[in-house]
N, C-alpha and C. Protein backbone atom coordinates (compact mmCIF):
# COMPACT_ATOMS: atom_id res chain seq x y z
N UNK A 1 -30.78 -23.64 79.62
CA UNK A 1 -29.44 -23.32 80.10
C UNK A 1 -28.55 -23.03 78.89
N UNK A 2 -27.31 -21.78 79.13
CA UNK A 2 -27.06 -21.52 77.98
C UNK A 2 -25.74 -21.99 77.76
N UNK A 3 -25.49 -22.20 76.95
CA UNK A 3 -23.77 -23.56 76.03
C UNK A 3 -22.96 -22.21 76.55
N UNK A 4 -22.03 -22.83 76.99
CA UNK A 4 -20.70 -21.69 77.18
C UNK A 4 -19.77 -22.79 76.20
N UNK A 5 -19.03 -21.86 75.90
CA UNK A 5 -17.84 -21.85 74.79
C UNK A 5 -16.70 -21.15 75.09
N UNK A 6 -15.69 -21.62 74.88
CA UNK A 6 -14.63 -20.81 75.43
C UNK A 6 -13.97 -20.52 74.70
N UNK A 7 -13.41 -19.16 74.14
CA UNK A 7 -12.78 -19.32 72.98
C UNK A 7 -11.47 -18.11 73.83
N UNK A 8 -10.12 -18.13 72.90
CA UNK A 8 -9.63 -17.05 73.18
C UNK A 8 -9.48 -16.43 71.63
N UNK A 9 -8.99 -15.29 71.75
CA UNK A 9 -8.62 -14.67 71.04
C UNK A 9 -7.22 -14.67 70.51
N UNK A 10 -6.96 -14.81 69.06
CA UNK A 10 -5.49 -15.03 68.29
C UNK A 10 -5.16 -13.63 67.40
N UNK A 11 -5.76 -13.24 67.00
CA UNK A 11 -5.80 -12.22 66.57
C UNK A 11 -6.64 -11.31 65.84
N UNK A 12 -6.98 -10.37 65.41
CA UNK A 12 -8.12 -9.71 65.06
C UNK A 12 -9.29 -10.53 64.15
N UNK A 13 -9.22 -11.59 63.82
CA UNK A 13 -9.94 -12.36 63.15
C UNK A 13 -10.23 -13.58 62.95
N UNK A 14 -9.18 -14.08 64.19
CA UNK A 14 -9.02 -15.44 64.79
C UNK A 14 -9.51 -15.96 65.97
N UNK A 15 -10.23 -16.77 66.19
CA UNK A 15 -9.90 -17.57 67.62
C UNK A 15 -9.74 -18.83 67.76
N UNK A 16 -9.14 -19.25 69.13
CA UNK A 16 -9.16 -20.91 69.32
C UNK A 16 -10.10 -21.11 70.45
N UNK A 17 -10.72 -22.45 69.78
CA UNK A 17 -11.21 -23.07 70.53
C UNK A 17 -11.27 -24.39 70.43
N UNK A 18 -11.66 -25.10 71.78
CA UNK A 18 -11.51 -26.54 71.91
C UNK A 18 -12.17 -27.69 70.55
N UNK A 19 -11.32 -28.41 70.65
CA UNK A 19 -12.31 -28.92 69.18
C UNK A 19 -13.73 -29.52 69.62
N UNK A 20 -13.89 -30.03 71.23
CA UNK A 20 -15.31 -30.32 71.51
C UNK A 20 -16.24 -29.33 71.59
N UNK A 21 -16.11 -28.13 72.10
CA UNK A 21 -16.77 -26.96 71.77
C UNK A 21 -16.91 -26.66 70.74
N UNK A 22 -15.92 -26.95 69.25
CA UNK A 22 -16.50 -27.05 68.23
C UNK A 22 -17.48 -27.55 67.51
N UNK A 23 -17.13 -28.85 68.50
CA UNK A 23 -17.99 -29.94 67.79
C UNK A 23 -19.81 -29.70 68.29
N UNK A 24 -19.84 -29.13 69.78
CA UNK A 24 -21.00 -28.97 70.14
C UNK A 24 -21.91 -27.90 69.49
N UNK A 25 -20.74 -26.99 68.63
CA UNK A 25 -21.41 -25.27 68.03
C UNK A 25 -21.79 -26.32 66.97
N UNK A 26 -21.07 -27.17 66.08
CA UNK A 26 -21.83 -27.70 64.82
C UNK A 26 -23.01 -28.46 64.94
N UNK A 27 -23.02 -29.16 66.45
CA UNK A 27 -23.83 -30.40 66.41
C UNK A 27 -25.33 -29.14 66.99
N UNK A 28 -24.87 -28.12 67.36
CA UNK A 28 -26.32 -26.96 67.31
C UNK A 28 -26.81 -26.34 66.15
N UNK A 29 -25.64 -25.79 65.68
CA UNK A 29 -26.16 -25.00 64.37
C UNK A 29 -26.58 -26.24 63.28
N UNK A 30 -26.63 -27.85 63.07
CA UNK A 30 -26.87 -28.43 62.61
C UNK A 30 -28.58 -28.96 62.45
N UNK A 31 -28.80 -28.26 63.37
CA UNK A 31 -30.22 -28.27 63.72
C UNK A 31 -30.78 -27.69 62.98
N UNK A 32 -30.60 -26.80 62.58
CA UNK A 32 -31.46 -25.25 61.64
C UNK A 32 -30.53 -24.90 60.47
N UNK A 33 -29.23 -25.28 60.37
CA UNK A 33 -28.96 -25.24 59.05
C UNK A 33 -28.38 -26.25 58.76
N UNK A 34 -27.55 -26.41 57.16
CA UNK A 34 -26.77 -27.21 56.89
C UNK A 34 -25.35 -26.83 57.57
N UNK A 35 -24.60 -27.63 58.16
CA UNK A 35 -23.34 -27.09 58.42
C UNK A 35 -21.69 -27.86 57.90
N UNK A 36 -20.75 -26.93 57.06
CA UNK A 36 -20.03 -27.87 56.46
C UNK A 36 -18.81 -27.19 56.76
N UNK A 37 -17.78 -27.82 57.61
CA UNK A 37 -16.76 -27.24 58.60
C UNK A 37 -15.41 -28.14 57.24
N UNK A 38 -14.58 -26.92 57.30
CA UNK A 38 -13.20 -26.92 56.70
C UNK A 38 -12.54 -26.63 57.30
N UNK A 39 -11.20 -27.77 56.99
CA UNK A 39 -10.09 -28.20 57.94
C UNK A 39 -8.68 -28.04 57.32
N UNK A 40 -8.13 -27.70 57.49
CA UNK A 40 -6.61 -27.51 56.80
C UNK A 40 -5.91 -28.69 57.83
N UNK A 41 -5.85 -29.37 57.13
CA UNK A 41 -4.71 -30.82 57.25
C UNK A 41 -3.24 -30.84 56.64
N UNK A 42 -3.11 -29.69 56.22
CA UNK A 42 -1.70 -29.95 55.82
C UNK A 42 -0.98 -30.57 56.99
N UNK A 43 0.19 -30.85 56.20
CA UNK A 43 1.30 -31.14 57.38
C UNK A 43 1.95 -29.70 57.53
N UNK A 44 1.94 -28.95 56.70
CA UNK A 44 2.88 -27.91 57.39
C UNK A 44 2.02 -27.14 58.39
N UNK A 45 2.83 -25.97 59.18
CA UNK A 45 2.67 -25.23 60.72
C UNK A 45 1.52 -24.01 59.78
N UNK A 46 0.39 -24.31 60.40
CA UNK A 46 -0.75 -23.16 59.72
C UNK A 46 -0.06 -21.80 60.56
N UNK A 47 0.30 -21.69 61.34
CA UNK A 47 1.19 -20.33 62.39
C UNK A 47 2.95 -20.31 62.41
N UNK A 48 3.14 -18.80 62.02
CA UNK A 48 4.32 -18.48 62.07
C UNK A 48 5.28 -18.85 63.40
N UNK A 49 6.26 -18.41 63.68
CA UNK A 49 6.93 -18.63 65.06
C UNK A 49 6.13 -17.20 65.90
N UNK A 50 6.41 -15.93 64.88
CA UNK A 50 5.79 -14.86 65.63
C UNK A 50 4.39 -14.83 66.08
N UNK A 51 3.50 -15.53 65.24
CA UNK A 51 2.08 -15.71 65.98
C UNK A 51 1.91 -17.09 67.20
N UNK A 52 2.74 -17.79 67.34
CA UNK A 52 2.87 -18.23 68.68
C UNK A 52 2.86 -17.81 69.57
N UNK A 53 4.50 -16.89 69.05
CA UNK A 53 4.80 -16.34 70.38
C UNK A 53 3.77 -15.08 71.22
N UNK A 54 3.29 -14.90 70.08
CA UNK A 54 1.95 -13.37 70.24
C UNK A 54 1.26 -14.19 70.91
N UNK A 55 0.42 -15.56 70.96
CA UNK A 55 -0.43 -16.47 70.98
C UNK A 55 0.10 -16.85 72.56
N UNK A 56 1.35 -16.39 72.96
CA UNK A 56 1.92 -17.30 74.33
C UNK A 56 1.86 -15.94 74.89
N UNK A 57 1.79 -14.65 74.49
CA UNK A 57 1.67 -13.54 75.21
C UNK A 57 1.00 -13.38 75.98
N UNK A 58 -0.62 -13.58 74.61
CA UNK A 58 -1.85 -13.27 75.34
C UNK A 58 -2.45 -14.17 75.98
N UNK A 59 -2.13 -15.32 75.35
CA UNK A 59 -3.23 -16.62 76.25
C UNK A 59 -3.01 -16.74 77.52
N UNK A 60 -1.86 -16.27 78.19
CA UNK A 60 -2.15 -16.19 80.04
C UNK A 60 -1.68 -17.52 80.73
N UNK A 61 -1.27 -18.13 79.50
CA UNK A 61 -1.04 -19.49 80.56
C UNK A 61 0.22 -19.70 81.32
N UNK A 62 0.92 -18.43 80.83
CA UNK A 62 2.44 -18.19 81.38
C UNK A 62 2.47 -17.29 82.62
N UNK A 63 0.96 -16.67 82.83
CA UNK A 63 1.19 -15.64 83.57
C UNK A 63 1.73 -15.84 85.26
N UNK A 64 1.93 -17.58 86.02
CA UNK A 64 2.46 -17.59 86.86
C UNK A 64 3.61 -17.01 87.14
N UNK A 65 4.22 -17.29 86.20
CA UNK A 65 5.39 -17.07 86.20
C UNK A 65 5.87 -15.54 86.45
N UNK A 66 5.09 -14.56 86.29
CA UNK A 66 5.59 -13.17 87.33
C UNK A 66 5.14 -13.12 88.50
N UNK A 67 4.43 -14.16 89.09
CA UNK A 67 4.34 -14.26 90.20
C UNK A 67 5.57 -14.60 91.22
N UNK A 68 6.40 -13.81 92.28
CA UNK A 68 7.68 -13.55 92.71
C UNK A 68 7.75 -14.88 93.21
N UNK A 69 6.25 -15.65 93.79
CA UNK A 69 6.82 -16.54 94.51
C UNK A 69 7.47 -17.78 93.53
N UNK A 70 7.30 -17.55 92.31
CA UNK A 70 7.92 -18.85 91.78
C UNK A 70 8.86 -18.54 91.43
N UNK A 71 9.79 -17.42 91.98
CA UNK A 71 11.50 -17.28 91.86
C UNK A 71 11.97 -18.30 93.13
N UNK A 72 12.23 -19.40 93.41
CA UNK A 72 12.10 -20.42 94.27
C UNK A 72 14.17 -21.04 94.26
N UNK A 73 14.56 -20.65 92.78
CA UNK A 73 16.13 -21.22 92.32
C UNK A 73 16.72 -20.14 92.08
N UNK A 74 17.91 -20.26 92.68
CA UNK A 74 18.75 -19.28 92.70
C UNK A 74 20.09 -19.96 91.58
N UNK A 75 21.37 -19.07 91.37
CA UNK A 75 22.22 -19.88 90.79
C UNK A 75 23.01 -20.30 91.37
N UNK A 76 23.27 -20.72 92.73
CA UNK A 76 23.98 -21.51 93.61
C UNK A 76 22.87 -22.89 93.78
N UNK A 77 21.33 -23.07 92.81
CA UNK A 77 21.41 -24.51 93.05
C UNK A 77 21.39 -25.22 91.82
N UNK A 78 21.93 -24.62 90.86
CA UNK A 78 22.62 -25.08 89.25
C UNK A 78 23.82 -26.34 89.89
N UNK A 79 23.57 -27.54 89.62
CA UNK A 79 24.71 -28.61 89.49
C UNK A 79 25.79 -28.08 88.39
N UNK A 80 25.25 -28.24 87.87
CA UNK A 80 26.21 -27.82 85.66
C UNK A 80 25.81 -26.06 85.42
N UNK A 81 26.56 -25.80 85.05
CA UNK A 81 27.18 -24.52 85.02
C UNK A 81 27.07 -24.40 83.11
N UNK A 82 26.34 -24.16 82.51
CA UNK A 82 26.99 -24.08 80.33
C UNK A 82 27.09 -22.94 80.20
C-alpha cells in the first residue's frame, strides 16, 4: 500500500507539509540511506507578510468564504458601530 503525503504548494520551490508526514518520509528514506534533516529554529518569521498572504491565497482554506451562503450578517446586526 502506497504512503500518501500531503503536501501543498508555497511557491515554485517550496512546499508544506505536516511535520508527521515528514517524519514518516525520513523514517522511509532512512532505510536505504543516511538521512540528515535541517531545521531553521530561529526565532525570527522564516516568511514575509507577502508570502503568507500568497500562502492564504492558494492554500484554499479560505475558500468558504465565497460561498454566498456564508453572507448570513448584515449591518443592521452590528451592536457597536467603529
Amino acid at each position: 500500500m502506497p504512503m500518501k503525503i500531503h503536501t501543498q504548494s508555497f511557491d515554485e520551490k517550496h512546499v508544506i507539509i505536516a511535520s508527521e508526514d515528514l517524519q514518516a518520509l525520513v523514517e522511509a528514506a532512512s532505510k536505504t540511506v543516511d538521512v540528515e534533516v535541517e531545521s531553521d529554529s530561529s526565532d525570527e518569521m522564516p516568511f514575509s507578510v507577502d508570502d503568507l498572504m500568497r500562502l492564504s491565497e492558494r492554500g484554499g482554506s479560505l475558500d468558504f468564504l465565497l460561498d454566498e451562503r456564508e453572507d448570513i450578517y448584515t449591518v443592521d446586526d452590528l451592536k457597536v458601530r467603529y
